[in-house]
C-alpha atoms as a PDB file:
ATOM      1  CA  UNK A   1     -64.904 -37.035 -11.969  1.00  0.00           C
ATOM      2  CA  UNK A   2     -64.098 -33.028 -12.070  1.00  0.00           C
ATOM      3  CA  UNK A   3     -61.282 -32.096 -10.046  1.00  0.00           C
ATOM      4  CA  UNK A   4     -61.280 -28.370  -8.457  1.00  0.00           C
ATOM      5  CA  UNK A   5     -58.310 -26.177  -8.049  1.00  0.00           C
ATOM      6  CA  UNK A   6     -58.752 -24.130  -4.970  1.00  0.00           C
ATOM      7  CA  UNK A   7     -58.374 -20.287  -5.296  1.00  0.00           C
ATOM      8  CA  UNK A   8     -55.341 -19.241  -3.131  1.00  0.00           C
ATOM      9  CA  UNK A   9     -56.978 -17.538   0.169  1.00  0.00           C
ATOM     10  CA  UNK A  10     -57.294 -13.829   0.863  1.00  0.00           C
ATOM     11  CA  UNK A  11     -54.175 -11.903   1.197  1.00  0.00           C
ATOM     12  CA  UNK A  12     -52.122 -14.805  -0.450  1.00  0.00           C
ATOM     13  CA  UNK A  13     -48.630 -13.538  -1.430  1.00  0.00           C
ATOM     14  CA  UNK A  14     -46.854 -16.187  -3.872  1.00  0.00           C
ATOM     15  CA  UNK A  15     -43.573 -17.331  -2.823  1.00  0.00           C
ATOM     16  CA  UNK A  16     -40.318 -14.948  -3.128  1.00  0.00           C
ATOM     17  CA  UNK A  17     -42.325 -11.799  -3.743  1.00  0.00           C
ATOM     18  CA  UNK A  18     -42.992 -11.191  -0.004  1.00  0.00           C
ATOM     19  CA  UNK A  19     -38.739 -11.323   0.593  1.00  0.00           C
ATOM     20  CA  UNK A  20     -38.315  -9.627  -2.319  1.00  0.00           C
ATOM     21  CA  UNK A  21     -40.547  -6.547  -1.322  1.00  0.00           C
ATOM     22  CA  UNK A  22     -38.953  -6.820   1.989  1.00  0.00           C
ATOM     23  CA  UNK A  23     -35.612  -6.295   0.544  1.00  0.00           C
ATOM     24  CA  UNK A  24     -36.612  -3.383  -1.635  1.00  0.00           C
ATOM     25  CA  UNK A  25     -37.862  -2.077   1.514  1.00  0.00           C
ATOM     26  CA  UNK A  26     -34.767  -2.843   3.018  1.00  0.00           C
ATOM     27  CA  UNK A  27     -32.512  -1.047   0.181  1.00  0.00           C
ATOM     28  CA  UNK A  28     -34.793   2.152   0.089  1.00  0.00           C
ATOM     29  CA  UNK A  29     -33.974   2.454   4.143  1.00  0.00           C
ATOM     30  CA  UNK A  30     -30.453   2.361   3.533  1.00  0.00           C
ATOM     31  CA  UNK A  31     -30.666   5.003   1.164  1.00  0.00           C
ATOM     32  CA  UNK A  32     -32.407   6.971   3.103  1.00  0.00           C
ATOM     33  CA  UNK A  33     -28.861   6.401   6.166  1.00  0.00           C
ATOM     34  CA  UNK A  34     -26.753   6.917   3.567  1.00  0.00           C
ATOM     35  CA  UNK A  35     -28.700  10.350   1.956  1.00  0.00           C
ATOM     36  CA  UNK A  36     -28.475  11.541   5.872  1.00  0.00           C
ATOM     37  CA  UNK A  37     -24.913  10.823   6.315  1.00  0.00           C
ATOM     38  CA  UNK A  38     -24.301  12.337   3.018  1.00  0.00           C
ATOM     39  CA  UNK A  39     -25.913  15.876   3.683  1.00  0.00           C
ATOM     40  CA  UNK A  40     -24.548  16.156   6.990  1.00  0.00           C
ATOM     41  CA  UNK A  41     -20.782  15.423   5.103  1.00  0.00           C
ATOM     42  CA  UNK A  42     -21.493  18.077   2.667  1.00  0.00           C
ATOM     43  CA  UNK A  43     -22.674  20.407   5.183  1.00  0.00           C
ATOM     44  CA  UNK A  44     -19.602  20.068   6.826  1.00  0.00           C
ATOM     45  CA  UNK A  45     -18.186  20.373   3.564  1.00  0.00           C
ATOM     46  CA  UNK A  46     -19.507  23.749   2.704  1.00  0.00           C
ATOM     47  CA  UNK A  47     -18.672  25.085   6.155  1.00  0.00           C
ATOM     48  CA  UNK A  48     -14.767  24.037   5.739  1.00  0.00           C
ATOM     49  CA  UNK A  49     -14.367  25.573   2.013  1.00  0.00           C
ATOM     50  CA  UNK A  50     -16.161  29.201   3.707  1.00  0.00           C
ATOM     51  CA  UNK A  51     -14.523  29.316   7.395  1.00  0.00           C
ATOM     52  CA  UNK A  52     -11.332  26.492   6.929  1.00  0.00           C
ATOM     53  CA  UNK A  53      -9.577  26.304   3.888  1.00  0.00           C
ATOM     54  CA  UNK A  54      -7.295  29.480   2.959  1.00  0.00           C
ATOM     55  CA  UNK A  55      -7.510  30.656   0.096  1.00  0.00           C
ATOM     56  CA  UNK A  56      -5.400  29.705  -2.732  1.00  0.00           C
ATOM     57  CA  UNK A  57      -2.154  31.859  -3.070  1.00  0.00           C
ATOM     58  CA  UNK A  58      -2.408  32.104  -7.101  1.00  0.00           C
ATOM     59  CA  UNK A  59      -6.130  31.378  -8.532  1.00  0.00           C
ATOM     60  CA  UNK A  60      -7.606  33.208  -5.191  1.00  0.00           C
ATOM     61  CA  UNK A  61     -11.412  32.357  -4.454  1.00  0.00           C
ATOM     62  CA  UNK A  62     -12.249  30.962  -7.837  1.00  0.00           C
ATOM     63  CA  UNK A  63     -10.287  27.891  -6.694  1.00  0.00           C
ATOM     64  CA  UNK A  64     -13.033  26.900  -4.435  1.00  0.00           C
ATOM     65  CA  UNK A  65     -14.565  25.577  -7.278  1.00  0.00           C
ATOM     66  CA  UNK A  66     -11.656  22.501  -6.854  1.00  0.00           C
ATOM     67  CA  UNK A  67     -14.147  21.416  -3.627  1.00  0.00           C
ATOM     68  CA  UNK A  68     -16.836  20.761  -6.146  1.00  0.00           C
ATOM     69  CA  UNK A  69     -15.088  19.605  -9.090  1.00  0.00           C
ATOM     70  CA  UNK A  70     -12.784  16.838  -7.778  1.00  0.00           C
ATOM     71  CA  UNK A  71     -15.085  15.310  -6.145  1.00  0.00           C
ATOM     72  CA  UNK A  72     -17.826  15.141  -8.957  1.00  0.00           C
ATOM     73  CA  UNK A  73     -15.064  13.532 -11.047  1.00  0.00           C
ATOM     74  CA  UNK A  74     -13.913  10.871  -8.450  1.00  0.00           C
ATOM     75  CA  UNK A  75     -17.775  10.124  -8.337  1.00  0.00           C
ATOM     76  CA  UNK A  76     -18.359   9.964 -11.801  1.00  0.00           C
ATOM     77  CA  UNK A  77     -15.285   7.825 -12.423  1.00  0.00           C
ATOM     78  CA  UNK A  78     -16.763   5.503  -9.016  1.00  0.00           C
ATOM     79  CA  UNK A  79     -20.095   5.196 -11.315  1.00  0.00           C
ATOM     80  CA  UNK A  80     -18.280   4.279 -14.445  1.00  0.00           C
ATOM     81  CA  UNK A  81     -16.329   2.099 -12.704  1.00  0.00           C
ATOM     82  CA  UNK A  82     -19.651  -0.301 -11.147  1.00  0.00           C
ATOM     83  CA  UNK A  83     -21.269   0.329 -14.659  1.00  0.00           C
ATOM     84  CA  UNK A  84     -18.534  -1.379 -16.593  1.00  0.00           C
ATOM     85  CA  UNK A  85     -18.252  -4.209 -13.775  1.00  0.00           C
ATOM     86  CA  UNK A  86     -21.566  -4.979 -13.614  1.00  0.00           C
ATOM     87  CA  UNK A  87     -22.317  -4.865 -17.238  1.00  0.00           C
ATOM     88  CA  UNK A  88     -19.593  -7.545 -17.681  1.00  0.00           C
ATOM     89  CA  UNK A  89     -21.288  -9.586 -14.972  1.00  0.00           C
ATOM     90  CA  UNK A  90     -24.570  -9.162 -16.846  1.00  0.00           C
ATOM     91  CA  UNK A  91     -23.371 -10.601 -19.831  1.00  0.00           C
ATOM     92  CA  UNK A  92     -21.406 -13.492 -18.060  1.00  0.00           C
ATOM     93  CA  UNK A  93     -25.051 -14.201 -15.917  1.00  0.00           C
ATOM     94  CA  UNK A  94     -27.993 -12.407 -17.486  1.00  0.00           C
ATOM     95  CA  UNK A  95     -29.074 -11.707 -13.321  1.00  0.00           C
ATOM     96  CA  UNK A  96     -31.529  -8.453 -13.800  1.00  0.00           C
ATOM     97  CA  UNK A  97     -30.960  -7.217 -10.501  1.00  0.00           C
ATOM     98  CA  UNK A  98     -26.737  -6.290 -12.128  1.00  0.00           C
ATOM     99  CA  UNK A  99     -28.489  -4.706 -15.423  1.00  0.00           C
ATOM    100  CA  UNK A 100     -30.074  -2.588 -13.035  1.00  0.00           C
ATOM    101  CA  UNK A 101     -27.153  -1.227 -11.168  1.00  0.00           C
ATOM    102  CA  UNK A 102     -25.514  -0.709 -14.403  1.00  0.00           C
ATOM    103  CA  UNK A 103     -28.615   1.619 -15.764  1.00  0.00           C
ATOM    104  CA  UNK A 104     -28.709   3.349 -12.387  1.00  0.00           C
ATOM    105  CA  UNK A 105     -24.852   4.256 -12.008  1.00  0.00           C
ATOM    106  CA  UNK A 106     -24.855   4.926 -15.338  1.00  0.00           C
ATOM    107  CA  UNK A 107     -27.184   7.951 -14.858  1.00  0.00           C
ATOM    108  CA  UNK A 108     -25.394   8.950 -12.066  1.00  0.00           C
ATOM    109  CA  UNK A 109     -22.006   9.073 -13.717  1.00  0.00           C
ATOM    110  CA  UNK A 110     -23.775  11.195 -16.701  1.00  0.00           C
ATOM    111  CA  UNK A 111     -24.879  13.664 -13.753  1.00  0.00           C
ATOM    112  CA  UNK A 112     -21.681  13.663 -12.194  1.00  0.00           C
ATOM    113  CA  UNK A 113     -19.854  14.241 -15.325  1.00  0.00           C
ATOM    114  CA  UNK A 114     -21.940  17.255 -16.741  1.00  0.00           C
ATOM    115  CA  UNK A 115     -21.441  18.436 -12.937  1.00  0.00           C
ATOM    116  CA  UNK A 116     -17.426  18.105 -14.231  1.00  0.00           C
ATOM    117  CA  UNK A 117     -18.264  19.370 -17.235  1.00  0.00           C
ATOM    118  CA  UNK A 118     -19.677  22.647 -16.280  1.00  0.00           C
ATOM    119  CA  UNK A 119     -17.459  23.064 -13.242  1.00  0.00           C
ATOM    120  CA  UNK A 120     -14.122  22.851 -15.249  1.00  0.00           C
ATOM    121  CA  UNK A 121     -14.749  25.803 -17.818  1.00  0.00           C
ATOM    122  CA  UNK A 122     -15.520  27.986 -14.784  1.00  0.00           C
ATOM    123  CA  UNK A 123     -12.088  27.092 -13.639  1.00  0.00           C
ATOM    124  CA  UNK A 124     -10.438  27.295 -16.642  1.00  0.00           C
ATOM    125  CA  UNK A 125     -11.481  31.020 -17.984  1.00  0.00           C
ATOM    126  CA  UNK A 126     -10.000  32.326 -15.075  1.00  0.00           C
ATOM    127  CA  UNK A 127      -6.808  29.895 -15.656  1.00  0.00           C
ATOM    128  CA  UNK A 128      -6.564  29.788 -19.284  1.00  0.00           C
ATOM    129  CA  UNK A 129      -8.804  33.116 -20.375  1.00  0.00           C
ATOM    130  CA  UNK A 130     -10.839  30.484 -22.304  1.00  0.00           C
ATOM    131  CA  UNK A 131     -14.066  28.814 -21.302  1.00  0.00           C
ATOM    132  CA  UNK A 132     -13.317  25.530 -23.359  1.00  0.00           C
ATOM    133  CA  UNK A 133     -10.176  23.936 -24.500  1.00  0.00           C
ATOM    134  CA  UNK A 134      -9.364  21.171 -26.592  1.00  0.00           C
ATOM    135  CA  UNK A 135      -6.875  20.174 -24.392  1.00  0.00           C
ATOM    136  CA  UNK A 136      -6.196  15.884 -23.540  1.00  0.00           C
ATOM    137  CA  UNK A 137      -8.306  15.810 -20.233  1.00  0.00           C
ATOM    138  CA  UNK A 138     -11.161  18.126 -21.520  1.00  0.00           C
ATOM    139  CA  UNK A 139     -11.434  16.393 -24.655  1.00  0.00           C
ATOM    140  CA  UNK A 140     -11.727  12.835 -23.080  1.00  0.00           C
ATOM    141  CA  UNK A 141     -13.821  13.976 -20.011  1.00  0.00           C
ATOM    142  CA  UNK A 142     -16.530  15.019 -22.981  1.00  0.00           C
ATOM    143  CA  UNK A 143     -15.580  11.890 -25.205  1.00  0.00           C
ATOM    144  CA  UNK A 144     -16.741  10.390 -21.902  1.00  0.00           C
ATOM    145  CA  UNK A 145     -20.103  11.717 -21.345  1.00  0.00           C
ATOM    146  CA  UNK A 146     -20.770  11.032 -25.194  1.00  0.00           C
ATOM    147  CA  UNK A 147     -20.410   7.765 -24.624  1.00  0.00           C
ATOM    148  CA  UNK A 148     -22.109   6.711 -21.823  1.00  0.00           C
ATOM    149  CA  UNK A 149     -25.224   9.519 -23.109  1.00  0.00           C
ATOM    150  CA  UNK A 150     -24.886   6.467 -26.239  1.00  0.00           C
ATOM    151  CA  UNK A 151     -24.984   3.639 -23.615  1.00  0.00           C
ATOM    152  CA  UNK A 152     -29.018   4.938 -22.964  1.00  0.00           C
ATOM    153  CA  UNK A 153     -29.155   5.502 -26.560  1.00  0.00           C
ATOM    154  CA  UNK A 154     -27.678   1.766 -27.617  1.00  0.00           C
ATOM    155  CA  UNK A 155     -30.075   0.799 -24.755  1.00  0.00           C
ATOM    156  CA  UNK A 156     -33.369   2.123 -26.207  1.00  0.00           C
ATOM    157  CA  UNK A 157     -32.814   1.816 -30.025  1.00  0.00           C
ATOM    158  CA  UNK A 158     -33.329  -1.986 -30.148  1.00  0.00           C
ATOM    159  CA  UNK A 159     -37.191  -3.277 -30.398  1.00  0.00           C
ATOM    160  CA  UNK A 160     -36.387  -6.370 -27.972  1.00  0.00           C
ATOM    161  CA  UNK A 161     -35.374  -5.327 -24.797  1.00  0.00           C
ATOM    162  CA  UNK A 162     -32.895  -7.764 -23.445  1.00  0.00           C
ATOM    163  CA  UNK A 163     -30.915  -6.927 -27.212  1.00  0.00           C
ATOM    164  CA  UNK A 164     -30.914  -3.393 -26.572  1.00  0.00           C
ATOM    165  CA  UNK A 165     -29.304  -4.288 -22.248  1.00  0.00           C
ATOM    166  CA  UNK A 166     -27.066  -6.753 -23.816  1.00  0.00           C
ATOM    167  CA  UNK A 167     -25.395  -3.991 -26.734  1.00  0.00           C
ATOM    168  CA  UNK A 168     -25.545  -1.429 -23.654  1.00  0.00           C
ATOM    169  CA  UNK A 169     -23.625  -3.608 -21.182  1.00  0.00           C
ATOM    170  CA  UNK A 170     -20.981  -4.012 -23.800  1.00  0.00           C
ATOM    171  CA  UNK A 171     -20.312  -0.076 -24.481  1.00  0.00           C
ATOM    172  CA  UNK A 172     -20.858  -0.463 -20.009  1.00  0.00           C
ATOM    173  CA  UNK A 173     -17.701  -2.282 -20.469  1.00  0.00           C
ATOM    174  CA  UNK A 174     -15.794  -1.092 -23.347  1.00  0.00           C
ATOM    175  CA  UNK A 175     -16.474   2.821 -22.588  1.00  0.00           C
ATOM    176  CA  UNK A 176     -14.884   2.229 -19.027  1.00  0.00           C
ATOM    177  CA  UNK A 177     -10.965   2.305 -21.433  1.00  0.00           C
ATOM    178  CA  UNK A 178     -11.477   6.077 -21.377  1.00  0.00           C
ATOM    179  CA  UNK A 179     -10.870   6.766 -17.669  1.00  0.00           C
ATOM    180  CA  UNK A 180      -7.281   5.541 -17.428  1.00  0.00           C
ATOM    181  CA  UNK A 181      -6.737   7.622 -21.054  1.00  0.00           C
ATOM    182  CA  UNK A 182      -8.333  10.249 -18.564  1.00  0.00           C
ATOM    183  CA  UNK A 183      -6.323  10.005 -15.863  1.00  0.00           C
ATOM    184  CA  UNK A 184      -2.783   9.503 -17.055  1.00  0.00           C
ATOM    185  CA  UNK A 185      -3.616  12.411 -19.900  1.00  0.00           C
ATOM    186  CA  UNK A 186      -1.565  14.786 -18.084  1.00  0.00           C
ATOM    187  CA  UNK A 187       1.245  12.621 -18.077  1.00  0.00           C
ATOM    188  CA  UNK A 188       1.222  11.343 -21.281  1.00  0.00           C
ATOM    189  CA  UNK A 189       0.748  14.437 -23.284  1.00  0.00           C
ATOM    190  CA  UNK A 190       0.794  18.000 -23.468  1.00  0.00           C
ATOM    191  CA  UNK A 191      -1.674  19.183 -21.520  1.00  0.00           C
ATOM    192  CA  UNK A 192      -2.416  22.487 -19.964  1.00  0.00           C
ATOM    193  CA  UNK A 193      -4.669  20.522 -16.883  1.00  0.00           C
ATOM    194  CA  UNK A 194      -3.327  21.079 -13.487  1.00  0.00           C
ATOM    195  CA  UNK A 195      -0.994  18.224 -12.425  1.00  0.00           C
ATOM    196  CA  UNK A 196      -2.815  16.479  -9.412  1.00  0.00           C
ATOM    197  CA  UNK A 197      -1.608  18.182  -6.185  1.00  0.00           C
ATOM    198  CA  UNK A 198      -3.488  15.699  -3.563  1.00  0.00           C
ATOM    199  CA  UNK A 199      -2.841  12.048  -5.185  1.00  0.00           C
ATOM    200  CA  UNK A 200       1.084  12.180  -5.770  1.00  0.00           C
ATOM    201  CA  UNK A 201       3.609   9.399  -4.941  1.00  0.00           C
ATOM    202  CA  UNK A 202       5.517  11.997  -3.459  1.00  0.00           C
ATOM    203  CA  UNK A 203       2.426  13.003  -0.955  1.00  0.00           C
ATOM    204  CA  UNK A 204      -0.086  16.059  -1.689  1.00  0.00           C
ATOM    205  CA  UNK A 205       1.029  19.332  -2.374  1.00  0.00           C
ATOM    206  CA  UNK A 206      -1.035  21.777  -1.145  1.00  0.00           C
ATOM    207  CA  UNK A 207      -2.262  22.998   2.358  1.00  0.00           C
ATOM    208  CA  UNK A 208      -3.261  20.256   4.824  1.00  0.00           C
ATOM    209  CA  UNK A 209      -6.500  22.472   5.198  1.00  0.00           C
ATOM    210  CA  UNK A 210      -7.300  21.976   1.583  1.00  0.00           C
ATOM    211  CA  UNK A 211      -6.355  18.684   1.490  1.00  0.00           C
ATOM    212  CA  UNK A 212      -8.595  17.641   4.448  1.00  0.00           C
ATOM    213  CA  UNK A 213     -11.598  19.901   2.583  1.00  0.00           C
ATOM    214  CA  UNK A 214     -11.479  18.016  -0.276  1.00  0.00           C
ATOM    215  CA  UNK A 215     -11.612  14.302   1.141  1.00  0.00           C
ATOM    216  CA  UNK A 216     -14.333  15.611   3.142  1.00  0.00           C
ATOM    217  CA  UNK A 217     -15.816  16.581   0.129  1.00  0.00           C
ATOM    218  CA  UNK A 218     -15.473  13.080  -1.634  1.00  0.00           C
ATOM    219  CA  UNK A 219     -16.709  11.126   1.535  1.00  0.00           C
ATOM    220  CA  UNK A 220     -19.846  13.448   1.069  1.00  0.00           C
ATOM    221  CA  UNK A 221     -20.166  12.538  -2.673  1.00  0.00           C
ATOM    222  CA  UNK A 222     -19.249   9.095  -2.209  1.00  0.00           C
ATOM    223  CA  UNK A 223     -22.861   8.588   0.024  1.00  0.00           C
ATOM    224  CA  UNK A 224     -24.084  11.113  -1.906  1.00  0.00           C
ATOM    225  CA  UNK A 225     -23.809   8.465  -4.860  1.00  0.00           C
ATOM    226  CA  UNK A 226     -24.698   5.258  -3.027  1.00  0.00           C
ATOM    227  CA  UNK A 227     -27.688   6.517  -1.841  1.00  0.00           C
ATOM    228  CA  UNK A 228     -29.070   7.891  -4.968  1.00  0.00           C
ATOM    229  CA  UNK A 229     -27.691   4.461  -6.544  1.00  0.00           C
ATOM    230  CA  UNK A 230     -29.571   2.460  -4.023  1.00  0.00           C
ATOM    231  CA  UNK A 231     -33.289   4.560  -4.805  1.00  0.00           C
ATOM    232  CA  UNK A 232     -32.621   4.104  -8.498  1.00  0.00           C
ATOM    233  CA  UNK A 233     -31.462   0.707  -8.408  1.00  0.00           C
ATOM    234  CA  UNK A 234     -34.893   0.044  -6.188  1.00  0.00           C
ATOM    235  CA  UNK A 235     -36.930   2.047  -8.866  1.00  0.00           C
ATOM    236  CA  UNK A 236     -35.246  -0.152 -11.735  1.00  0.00           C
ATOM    237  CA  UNK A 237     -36.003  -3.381 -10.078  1.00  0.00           C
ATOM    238  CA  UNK A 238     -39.532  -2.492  -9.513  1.00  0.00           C
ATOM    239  CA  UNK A 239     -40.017  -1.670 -13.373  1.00  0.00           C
ATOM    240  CA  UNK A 240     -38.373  -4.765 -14.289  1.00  0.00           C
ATOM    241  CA  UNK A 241     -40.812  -6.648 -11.918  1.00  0.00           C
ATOM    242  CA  UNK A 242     -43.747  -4.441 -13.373  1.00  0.00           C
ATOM    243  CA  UNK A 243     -42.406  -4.875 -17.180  1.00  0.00           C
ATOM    244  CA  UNK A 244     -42.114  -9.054 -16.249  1.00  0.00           C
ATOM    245  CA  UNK A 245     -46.089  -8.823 -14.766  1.00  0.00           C
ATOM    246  CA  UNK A 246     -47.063  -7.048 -18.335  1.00  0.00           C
ATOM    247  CA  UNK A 247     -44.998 -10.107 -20.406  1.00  0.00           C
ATOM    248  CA  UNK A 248     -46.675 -12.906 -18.591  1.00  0.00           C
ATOM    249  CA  UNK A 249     -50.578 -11.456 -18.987  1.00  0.00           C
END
C-alpha cells in the first residue's frame, strides 16, 4: 500500500517564519521612529551650537568641535558596552539573534570611534600645536579601535563560522577592559586631555548653555545609534536566516 505525503497548499508559510518576518518588520519600523527622533535632536542640536551656546572664553570657535566629539565617544563607548554584554551572553547561550547585536554595535562603535578619532586631533592642534599625541587617552582611544577593527578580523579568519563568532565574542568581551583604562586615564596619569567639565562629582563646570548643548547632542546620538543598531541588527538576522537556508539545501 503506497502512502502519499500531501504538498503543503499555495502560499503555505511554515511555522515561526511568518512571526519572525513580522518582527523584523516590526524592528525596521522602530528604526525608522527612532532615525526621525534622532534627526530632529540633531537638528536642534546644530541650531543650539550656531545661535545658543557662547562661545568658549579660551579655545574660541574651534571648541564647537566638543558638540561633536563627546557625544561620538559616549556613543562609541554605549556600542562597546552592548558588544561586550552580548558577546558574553552568546557564549553562555549560543542564541544568534545576541551574535547579531554584537556584529552590528560593533560596527557602530568602529564608526563612532574613527568619528572620535578624527574629531580629537582637530581639537588638539589648536590646544596642543600638534595634530597627534601619544598622550594616555589618545593612545587607548586608538588601542581601542585596533581592537575591535581585530574583533571583524578574529571574526572572518576562521573557515567554520560559529569558531570564528565564538573567538570574536571573546575579544567582544575582553576588549570592553579598555574603556574604564579610558576613562579614568586622566586621573591616573599624566595626561595633557582636558579634565571632564560636564560629568564631575562636584557638578559641571562650564556654561549651563553648553552644558544643555551637549546632552542635547548625546540624546541625538543616542537614537542616532539605536536606530542604525536596529537596521543592522535586522540586516544580520536576515543573513543568518539566508546563510541557515544555504546549510540545509
Amino acid at each position: 500500500m503506497e502512502t502519499t505525503t500531501a504538498s503543503p497548499p499555495a502560499g503555505y508559510v511554515p511555522s515561526g517564519v511568518g512571526s519572525s518576518s513580522d518582527s523584523l518588520a516590526g524592528t525596521r519600523r522602530w528604526a525608522v521612529v527612532l532615525g526621525l527622533l534622532a534627526v530632529a535632536t540633531v537638528l536642534a542640536g546644530l541650531y543650539m551650537v550656531f545661535f545658543y551656546a557662547p562661545t568658549e572664553a579660551t579655545m574660541g570657535i574651534v571648541q564647537r568641535i566638543f558638540y561633536v566629539h563627546v557625544p561620538s565617544a559616549w556613543t562609541a563607548f554605549m556600542a562597546f558596552g552592548v558588544v561586550a554584554l552580548c558577546s558574553a551572553g552568546y557564549l553562555w547561550l549560543r542564541d544568534p539573534r545576541l551574535d547579531a547585536i554584537a556584529v552590528s554595535a560593533a560596527e557602530l562603535g568602529v564608526v563612532f570611534t574613527t568619528i572620535v578619532l578624527l574629531t580629537g586631533p582637530l581639537w588638539g592642534k589648536i590646544a596642543w600645536g600638534a595634530w597627534w599625541v601619544w598622550e594616555p587617552r589618545l593612545t587607548l582611544t586608538l588601542l581601542l579601535w585596533f581592537i575591535y577593527v581585530g574583533y571583524f578580523m578574529v571574526r572572518g579568519a576562521t573557515e567554520n563560522p560559529e569558531r570564528g563568532k565564538r573567538f570574536a565574542a571573546i575579544v567582544g568581551v575582553v576588549g570592553a577592559v579598555d574603556m574604564p583604562l579610558i576613562h579614568m586615564s586622566v586621573q591616573w596619569w599624566r595626561s595633557q586631555h582636558p579634565q571632564a567639565v560636564i560629568l564631575r562629582p562636584e557638578g559641571a563646570q562650564a556654561d549651563p548653555a553648553i552644558v544643555q548643548t551637549v546632552l542635547v547632542w548625546v540624546l541625538g546620538f543616542t537614537l542616532l545609534f539605536f536606530s542604525l543598531l536596529l537596521f543592522r541588527y535586522a540586516m544580520e538576522r536576515l543573513s543568518q536566516r539566508a546563510h541557515a537556508l544555504r546549510v540545509a539545501h
